[in-house]
N, C-alpha and C. Protein backbone atom coordinates (compact mmCIF):
# COMPACT_ATOMS: atom_id res chain seq x y z
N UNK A 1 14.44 29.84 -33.07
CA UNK A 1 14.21 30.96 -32.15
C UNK A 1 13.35 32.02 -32.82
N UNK A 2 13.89 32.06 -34.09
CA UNK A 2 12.85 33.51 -34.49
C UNK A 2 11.49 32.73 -34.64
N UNK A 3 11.11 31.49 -35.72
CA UNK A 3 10.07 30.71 -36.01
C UNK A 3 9.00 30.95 -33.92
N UNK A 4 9.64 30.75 -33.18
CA UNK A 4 9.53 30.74 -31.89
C UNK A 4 8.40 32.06 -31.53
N UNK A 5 9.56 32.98 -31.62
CA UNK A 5 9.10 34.51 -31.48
C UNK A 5 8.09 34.89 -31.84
N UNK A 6 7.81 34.37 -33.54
CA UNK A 6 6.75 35.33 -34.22
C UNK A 6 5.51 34.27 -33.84
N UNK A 7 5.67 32.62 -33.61
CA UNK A 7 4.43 32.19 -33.21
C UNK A 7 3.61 32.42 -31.72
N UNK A 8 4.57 33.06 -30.77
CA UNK A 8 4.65 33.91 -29.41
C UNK A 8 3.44 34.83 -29.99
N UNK A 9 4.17 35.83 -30.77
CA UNK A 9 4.11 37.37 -30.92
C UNK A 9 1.82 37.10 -31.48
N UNK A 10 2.23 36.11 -32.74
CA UNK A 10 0.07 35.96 -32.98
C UNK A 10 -0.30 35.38 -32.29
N UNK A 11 0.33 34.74 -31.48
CA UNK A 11 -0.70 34.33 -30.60
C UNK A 11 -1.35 35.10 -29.22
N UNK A 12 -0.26 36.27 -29.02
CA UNK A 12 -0.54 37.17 -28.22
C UNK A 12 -1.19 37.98 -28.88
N UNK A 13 -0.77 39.02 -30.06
CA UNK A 13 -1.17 39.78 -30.49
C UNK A 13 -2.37 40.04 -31.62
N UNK A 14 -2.21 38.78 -32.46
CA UNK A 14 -2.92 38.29 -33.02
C UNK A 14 -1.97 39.28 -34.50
N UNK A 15 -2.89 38.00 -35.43
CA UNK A 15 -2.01 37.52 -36.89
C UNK A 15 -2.11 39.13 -37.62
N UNK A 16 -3.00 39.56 -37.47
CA UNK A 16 -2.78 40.88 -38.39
C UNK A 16 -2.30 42.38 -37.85
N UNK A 17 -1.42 41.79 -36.53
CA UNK A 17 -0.66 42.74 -35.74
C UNK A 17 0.62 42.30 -36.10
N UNK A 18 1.03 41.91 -37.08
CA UNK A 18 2.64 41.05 -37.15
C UNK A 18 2.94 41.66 -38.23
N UNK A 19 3.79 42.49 -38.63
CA UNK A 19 3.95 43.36 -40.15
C UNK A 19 5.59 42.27 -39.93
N UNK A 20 5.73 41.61 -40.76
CA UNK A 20 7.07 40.78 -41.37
C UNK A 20 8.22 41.68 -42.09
N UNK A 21 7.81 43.14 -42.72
CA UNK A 21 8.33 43.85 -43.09
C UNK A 21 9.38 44.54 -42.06
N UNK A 22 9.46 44.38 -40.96
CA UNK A 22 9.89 44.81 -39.71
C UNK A 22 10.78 44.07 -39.15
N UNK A 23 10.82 42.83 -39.37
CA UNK A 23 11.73 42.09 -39.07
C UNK A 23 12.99 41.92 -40.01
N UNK A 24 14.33 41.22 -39.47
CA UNK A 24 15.50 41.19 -40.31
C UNK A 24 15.51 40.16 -39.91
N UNK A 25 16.53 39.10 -41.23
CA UNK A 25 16.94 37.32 -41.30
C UNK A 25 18.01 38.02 -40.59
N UNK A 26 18.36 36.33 -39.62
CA UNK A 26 19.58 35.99 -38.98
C UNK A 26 20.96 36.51 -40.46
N UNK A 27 21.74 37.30 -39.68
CA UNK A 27 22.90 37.54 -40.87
C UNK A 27 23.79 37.54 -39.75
N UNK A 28 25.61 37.24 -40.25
CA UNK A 28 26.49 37.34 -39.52
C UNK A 28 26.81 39.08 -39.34
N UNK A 29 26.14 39.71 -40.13
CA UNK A 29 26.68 41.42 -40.54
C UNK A 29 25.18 41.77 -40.30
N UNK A 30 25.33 42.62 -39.30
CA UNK A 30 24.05 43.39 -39.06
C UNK A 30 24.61 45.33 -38.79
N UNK A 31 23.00 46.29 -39.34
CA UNK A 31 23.59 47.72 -38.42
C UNK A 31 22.43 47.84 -37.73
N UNK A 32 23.69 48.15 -36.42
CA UNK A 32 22.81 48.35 -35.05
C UNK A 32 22.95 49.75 -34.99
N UNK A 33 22.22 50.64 -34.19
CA UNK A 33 22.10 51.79 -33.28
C UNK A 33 23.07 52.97 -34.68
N UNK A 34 23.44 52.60 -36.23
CA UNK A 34 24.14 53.15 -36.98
C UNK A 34 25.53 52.96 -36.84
N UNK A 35 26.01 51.50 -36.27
CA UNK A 35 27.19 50.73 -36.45
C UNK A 35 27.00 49.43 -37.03
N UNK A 36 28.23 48.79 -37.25
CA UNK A 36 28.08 47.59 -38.34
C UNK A 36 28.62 46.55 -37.75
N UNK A 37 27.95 45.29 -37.52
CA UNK A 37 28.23 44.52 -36.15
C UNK A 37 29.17 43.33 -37.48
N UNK A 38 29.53 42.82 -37.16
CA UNK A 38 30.64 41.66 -38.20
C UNK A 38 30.83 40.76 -36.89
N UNK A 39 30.18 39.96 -36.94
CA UNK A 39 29.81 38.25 -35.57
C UNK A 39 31.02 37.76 -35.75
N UNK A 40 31.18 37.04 -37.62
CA UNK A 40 32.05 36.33 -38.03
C UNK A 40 33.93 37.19 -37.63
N UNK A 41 33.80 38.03 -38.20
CA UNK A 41 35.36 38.96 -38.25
C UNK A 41 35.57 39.09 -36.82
N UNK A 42 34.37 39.30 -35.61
CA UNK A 42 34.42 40.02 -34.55
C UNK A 42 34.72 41.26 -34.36
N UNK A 43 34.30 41.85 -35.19
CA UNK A 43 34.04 43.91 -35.27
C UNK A 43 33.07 43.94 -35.38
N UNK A 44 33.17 45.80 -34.45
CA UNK A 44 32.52 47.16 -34.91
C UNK A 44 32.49 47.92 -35.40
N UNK A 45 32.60 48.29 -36.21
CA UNK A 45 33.09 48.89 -37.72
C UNK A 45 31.87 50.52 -38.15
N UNK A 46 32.82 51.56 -38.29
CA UNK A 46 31.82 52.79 -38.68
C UNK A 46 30.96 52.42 -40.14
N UNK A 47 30.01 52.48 -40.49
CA UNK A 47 29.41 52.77 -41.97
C UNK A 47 30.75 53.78 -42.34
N UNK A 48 30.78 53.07 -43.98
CA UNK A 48 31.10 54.29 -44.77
C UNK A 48 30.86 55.93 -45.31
N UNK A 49 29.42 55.27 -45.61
CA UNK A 49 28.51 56.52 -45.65
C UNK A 49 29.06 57.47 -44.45
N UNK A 50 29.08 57.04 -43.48
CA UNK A 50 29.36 58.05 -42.19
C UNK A 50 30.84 58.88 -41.88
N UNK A 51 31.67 58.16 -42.43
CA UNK A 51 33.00 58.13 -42.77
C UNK A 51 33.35 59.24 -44.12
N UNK A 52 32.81 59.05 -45.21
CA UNK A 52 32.77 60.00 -45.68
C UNK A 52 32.13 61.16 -45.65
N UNK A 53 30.98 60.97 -44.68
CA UNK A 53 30.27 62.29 -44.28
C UNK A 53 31.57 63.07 -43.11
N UNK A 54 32.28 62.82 -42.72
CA UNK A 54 32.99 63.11 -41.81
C UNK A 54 34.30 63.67 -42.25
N UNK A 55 34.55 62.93 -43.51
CA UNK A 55 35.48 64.02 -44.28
C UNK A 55 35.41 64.99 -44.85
N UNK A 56 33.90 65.25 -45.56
CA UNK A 56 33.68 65.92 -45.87
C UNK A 56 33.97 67.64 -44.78
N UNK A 57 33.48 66.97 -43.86
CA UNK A 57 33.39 67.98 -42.33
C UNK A 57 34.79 68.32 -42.37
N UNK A 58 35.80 67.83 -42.23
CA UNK A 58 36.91 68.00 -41.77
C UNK A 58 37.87 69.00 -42.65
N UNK A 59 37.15 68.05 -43.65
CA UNK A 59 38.15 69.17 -45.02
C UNK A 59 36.99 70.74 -45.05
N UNK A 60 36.32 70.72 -44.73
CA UNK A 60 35.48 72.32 -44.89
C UNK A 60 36.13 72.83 -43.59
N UNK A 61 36.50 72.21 -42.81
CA UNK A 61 36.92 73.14 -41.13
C UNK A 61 38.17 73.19 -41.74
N UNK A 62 39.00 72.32 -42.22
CA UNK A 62 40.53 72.83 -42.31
C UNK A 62 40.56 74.05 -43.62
N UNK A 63 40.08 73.94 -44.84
CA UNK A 63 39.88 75.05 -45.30
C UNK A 63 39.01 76.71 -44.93
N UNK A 64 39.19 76.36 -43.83
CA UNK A 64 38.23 78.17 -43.15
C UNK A 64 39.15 78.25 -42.45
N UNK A 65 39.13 79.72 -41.93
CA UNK A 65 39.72 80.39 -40.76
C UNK A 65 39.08 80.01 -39.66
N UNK A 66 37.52 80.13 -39.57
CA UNK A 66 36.72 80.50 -38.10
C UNK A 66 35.54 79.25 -38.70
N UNK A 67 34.99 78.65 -37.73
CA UNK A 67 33.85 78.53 -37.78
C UNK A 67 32.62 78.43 -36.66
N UNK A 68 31.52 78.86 -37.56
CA UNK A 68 30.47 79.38 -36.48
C UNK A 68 30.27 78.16 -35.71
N UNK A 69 29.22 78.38 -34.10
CA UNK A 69 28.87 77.44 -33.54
C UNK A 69 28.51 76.02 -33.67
N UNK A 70 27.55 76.50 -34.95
CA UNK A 70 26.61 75.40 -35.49
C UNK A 70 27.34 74.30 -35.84
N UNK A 71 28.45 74.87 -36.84
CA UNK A 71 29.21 74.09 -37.39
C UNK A 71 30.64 73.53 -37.06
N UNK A 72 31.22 74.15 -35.23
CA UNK A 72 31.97 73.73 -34.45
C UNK A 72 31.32 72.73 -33.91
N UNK A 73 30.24 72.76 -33.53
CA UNK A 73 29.37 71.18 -33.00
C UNK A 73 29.12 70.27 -34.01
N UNK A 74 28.76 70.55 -35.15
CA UNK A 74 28.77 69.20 -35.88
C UNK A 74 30.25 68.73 -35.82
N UNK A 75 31.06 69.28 -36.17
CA UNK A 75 32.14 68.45 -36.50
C UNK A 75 33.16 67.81 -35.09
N UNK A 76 32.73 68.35 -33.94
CA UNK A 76 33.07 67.62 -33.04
C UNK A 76 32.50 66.41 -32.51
N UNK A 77 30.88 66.63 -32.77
CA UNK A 77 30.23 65.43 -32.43
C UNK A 77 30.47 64.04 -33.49
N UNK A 78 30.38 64.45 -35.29
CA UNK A 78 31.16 63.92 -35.96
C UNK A 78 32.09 63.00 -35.43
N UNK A 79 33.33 63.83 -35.42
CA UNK A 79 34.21 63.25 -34.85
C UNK A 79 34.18 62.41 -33.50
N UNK A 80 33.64 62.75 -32.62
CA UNK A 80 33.57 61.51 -31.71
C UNK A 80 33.05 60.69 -31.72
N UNK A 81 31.49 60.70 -32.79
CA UNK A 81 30.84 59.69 -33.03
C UNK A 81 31.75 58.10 -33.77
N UNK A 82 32.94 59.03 -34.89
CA UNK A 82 33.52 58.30 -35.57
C UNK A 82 34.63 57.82 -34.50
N UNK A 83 35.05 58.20 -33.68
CA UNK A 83 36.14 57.84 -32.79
C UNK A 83 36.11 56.47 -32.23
N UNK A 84 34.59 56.44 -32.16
CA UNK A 84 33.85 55.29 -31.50
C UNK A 84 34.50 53.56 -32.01
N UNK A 85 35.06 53.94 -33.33
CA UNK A 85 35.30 52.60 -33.89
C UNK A 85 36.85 52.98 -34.72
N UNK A 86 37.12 53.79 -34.54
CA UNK A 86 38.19 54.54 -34.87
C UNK A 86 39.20 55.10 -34.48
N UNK A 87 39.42 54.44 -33.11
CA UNK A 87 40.27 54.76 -31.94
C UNK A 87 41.71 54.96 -32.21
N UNK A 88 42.06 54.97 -32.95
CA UNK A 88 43.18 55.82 -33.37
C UNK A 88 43.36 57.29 -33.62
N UNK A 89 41.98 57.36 -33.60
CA UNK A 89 41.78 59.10 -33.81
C UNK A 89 41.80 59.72 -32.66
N UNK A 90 41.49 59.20 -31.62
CA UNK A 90 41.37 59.34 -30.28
C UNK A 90 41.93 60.54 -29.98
N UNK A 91 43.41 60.26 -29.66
CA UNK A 91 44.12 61.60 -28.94
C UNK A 91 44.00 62.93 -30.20
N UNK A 92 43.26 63.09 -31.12
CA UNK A 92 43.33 64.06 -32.16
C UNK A 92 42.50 65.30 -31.72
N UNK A 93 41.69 64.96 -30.84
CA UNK A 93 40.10 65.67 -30.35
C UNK A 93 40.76 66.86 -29.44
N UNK A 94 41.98 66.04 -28.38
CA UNK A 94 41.92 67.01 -27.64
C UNK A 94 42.20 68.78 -28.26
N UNK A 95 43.19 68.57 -28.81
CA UNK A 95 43.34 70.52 -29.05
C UNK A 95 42.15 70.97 -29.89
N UNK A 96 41.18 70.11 -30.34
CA UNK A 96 39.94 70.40 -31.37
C UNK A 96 38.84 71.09 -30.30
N UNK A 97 39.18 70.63 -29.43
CA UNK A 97 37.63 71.38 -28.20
C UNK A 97 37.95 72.01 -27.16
N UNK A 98 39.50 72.46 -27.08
CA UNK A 98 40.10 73.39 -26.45
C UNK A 98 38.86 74.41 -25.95
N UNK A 99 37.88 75.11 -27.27
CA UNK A 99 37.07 75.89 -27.20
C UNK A 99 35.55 75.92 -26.70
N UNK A 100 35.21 74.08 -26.51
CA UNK A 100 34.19 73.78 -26.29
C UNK A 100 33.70 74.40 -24.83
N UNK A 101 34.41 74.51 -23.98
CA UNK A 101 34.02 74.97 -22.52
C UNK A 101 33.36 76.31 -22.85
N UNK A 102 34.31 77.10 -23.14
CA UNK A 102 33.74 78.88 -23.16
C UNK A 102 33.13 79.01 -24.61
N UNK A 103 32.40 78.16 -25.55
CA UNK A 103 31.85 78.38 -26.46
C UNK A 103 30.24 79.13 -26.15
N UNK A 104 30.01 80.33 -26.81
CA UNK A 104 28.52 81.07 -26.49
C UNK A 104 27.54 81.25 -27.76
N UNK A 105 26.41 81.33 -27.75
CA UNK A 105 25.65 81.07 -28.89
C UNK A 105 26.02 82.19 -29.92
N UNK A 106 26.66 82.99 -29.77
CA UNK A 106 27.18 84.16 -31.45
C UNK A 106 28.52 83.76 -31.53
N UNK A 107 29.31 82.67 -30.83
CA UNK A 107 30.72 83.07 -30.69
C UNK A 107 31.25 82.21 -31.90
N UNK A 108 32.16 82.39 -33.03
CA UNK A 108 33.14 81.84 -33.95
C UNK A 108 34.18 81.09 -33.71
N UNK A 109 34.47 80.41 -33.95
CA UNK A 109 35.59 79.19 -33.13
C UNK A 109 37.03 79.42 -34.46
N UNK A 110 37.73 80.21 -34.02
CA UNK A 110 38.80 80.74 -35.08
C UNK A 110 40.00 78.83 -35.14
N UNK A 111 39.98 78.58 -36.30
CA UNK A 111 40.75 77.39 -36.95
C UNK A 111 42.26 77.78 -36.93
N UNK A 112 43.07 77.54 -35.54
CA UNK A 112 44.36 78.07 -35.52
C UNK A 112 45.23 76.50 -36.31
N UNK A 113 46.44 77.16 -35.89
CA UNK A 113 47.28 76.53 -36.83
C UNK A 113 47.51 74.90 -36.22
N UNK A 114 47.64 75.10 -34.92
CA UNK A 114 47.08 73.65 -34.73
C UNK A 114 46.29 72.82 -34.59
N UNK A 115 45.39 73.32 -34.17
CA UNK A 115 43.81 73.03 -34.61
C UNK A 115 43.86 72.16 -36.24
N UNK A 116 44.38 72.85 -37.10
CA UNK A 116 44.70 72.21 -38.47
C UNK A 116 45.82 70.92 -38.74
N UNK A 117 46.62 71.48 -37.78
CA UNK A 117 47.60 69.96 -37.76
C UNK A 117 46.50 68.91 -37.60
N UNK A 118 45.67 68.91 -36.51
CA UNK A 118 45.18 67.53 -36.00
C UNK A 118 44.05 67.39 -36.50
N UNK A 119 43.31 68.41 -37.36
CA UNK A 119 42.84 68.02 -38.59
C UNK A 119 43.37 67.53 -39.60
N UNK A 120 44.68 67.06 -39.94
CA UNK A 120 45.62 66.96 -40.89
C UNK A 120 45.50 65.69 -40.43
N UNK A 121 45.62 64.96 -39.07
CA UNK A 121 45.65 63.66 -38.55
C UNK A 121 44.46 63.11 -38.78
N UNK A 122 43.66 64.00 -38.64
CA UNK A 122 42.08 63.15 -38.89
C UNK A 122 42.04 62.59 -40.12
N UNK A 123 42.31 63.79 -40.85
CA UNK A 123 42.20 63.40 -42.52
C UNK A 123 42.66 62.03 -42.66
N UNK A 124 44.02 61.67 -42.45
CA UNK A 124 44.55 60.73 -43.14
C UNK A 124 44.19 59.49 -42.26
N UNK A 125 43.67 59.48 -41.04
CA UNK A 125 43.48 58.24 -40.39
C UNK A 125 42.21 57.89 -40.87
N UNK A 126 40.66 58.82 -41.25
CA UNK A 126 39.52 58.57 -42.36
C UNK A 126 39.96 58.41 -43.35
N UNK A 127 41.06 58.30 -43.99
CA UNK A 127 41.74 57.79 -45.42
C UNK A 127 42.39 56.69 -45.22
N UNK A 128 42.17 55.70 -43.96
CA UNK A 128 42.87 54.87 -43.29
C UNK A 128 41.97 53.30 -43.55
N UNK A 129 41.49 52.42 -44.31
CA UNK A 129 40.40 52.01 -43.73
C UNK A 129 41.00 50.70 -42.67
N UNK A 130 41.58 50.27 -42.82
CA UNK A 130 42.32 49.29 -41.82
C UNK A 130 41.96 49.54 -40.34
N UNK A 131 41.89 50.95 -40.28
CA UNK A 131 41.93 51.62 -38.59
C UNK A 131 40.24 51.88 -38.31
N UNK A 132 39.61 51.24 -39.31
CA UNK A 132 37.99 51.55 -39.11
C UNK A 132 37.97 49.95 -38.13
N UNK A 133 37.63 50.05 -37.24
CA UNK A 133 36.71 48.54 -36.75
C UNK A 133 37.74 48.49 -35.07
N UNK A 134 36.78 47.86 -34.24
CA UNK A 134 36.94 47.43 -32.71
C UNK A 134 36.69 46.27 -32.92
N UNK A 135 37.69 45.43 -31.94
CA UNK A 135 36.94 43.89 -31.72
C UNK A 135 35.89 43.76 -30.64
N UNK A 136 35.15 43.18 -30.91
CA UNK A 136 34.36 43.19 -29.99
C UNK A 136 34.43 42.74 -28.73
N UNK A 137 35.28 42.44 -28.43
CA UNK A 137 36.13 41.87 -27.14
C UNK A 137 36.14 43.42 -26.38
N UNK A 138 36.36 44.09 -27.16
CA UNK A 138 37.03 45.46 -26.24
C UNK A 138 36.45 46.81 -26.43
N UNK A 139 35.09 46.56 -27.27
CA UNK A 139 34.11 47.29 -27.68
C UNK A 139 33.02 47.99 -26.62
N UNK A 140 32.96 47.15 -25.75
CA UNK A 140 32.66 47.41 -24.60
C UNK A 140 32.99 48.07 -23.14
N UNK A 141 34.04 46.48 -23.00
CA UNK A 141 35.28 46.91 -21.63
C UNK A 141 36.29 46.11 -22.39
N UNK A 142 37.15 47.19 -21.46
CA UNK A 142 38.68 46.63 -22.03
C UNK A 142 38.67 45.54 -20.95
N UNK A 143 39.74 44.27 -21.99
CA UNK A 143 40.26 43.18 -20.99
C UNK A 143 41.52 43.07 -20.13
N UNK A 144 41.97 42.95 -19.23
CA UNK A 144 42.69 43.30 -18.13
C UNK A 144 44.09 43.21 -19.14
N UNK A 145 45.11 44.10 -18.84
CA UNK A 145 46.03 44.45 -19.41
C UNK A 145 47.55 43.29 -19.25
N UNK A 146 48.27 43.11 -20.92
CA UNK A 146 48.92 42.10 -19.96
C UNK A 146 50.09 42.90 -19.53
N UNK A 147 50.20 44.08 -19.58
CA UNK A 147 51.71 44.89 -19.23
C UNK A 147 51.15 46.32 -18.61
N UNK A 148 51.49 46.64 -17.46
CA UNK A 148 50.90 47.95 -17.07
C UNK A 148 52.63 48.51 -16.83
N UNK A 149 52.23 49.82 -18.02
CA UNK A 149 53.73 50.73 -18.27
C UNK A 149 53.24 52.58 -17.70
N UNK A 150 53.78 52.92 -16.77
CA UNK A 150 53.53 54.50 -16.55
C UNK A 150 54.08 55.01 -17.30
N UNK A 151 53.60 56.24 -17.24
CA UNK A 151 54.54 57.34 -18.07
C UNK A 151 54.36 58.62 -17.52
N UNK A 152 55.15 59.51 -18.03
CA UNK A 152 55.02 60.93 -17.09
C UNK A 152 56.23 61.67 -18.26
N UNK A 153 55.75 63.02 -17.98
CA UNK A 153 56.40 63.98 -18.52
C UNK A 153 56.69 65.15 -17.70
N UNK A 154 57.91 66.09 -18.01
CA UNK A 154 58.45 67.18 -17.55
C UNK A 154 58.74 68.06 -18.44
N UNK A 155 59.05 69.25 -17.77
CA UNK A 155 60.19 70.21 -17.83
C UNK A 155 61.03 69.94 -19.09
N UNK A 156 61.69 68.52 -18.74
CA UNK A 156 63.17 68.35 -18.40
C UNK A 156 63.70 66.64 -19.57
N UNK A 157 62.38 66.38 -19.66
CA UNK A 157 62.38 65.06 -19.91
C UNK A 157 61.11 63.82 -20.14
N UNK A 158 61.30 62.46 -20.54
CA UNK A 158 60.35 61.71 -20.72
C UNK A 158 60.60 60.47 -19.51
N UNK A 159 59.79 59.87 -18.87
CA UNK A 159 60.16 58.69 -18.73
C UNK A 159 59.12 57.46 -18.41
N UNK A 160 59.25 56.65 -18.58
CA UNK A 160 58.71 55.35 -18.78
C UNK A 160 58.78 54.37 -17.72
N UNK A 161 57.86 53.48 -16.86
CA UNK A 161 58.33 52.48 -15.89
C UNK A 161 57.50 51.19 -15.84
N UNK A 162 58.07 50.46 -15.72
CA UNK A 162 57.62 49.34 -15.98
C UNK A 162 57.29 48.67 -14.49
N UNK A 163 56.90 48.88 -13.93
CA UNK A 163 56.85 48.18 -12.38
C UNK A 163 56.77 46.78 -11.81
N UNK A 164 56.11 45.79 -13.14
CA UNK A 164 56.47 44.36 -12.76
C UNK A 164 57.96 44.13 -12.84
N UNK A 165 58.22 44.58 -13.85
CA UNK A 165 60.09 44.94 -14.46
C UNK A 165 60.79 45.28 -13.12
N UNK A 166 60.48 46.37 -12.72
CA UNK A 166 60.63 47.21 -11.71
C UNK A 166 62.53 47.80 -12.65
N UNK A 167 61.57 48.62 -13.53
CA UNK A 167 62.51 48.97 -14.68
C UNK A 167 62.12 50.49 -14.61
N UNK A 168 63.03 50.97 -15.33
CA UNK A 168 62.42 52.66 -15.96
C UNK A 168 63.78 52.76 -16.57
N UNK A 169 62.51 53.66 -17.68
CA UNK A 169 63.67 54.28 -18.96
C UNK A 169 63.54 55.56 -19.01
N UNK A 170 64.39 56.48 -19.24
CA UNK A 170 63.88 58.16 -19.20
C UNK A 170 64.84 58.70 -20.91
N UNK A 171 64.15 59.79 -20.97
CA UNK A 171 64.97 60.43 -22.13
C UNK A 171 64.80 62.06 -22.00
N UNK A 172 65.95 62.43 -21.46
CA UNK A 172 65.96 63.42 -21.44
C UNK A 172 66.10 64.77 -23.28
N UNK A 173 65.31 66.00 -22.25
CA UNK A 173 64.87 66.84 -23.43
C UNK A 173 66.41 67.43 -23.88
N UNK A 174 66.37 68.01 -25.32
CA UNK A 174 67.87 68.88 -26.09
C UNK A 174 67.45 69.80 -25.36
N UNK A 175 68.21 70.48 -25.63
CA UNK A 175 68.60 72.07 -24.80
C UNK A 175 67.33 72.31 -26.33
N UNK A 176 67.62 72.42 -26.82
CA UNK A 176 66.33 73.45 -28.09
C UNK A 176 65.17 72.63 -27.66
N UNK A 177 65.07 71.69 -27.26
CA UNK A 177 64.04 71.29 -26.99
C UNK A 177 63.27 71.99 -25.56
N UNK A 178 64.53 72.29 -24.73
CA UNK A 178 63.76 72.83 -23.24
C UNK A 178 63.19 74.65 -24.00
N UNK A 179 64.06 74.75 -24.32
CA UNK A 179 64.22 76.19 -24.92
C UNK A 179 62.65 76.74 -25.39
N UNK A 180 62.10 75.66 -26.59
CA UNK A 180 60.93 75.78 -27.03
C UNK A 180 59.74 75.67 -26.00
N UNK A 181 59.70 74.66 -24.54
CA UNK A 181 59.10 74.62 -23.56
C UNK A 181 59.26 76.26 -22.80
N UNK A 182 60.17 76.51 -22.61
CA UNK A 182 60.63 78.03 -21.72
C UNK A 182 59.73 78.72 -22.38
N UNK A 183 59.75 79.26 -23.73
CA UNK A 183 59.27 79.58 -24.65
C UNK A 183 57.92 79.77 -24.80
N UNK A 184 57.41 78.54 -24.54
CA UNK A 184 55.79 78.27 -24.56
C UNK A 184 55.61 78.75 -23.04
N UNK A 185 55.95 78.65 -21.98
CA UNK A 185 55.62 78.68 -21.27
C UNK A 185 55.67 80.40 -20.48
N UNK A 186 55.72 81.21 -21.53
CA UNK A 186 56.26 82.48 -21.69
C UNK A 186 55.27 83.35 -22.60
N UNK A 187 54.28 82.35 -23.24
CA UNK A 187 53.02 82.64 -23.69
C UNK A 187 53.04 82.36 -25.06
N UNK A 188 54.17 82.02 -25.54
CA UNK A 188 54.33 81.71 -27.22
C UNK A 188 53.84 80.77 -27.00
N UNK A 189 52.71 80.21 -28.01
CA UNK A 189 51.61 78.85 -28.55
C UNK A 189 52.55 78.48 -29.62
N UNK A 190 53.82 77.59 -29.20
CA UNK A 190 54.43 76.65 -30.08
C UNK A 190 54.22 75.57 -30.01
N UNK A 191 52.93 74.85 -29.88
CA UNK A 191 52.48 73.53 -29.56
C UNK A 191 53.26 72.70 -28.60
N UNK A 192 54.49 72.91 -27.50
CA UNK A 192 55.08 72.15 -26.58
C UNK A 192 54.49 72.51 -25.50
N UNK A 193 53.03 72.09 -25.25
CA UNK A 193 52.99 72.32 -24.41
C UNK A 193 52.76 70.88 -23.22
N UNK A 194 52.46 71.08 -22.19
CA UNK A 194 52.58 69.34 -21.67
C UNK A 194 51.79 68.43 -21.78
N UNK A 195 50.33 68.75 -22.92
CA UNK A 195 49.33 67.71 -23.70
C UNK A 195 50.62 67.00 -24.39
N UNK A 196 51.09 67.82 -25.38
CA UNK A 196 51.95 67.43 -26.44
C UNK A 196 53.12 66.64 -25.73
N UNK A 197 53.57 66.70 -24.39
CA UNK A 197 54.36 66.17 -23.99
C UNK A 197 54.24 64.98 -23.26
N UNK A 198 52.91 65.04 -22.91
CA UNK A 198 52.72 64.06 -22.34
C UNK A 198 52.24 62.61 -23.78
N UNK A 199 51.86 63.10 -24.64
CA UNK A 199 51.55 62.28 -25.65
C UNK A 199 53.35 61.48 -26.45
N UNK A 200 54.25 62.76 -26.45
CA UNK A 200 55.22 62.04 -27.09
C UNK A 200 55.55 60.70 -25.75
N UNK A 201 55.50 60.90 -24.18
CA UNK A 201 55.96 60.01 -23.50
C UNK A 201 55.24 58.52 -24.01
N UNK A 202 53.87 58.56 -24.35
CA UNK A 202 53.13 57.32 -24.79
C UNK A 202 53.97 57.20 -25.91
N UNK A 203 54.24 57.81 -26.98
CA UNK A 203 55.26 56.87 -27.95
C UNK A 203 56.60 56.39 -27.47
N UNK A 204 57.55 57.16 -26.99
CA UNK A 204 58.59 57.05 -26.23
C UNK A 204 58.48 55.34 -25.65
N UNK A 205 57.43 55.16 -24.40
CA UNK A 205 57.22 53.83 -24.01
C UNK A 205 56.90 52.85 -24.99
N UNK A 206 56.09 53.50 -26.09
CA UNK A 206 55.72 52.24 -27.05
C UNK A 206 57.33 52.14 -27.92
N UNK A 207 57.85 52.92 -28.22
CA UNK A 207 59.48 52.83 -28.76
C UNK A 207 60.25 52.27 -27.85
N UNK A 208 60.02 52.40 -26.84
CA UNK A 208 61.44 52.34 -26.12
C UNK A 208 61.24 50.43 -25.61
């Protein structure tokens, strides 16, 4: 096929339009578009290089208080770029761009305390390398699911349903637990709020 191509390519273009320097040998490991294709393993896998450029980012935002625009956009785009093959990092983003909507060109993006937790998650999942790579099966589109489980959160509680089952599991909240919701919902930023609640229900179902 390639032998194919390049006798195509002079005969159209002719022989001293063909720079060989431009071309790459058939390999099972190729980088595309600045990802790392693995045929044989069946991954998509981040570069390293990129990976450690990304910690670097993370650990300079968790050591500041504020940071300027410039440098609230790198490290979000960063980060999603790396998410891309790193999907475990996934749910980490959301309280990170809380600020992205009303962000203005002088405005400082102050590094609150949770903001740093889920920089704390980033850290260690880029210290992760196991959790670097997608199969390529699902790199694309996901393949039809073999268990579809709801979930939902409250007030009051978690619960879980299984509808082929035609099951459900619930777990209701401690009294200190509603307490801290009342709480938040009263204007204290004690991280319960129903992101956070709705995320413990996805473990809950994966536990339960």
């Amino acid at each position: 096929m390639d032998r194919s191509l390049r006798f195509v390519m002079t005969a159209i273009l002719g022989a001293e339009d063909i720079n060989d320097k431009k071309f790459t040998s058939w390999n099972t490991r190729q980088r595309v578009l600045g990802l790392d294709f693995d045929t044989v393993a069946g991954l998509v896998s981040m570069p390293v290089a990129k990976v450690d450029k990304c910690r670097r980012i993370v650990a300079a935002a968790y050591n500041t208080t504020a940071l300027p625009r410039k440098e609230y956009r790198s490290l979000m785009g960063s980060l999603r770029h790396v998410a891309t093959c790193i999907r475990a990092a996934r749910p980490f983003l959301q309280r990170l761009r809380v600020c992205e909507r009303q962000l203005n060109r002088f405005q400082r993006v102050a590094v609150t305390a949770s903001m740093k937790e889920d920089l704390l998650w980033w850290w260690m999942v880029l210290h992760s390398p196991h959790l670097n790579g997608v199969s390529l099966e699902y790199f694309n589109t996901l393949p039809a699911p073999d268990a579809v489980i709801e979930m939902d959160a409250s007030d009051f509680g978690l619960c879980a349903l299984d509808p082929a089952a035609k099951a459900a599991v619930t777990y209701p909240f401690s009294l200190h637990d509603r307490s801290l919701i009342s709480v938040f919902k009263n204007g204290d930023t004690n991280g319960f709020d129903i992101n956070f609640r709705k995320l413990l229900s996805c473990a809950f179902a994966v536990h339960a």
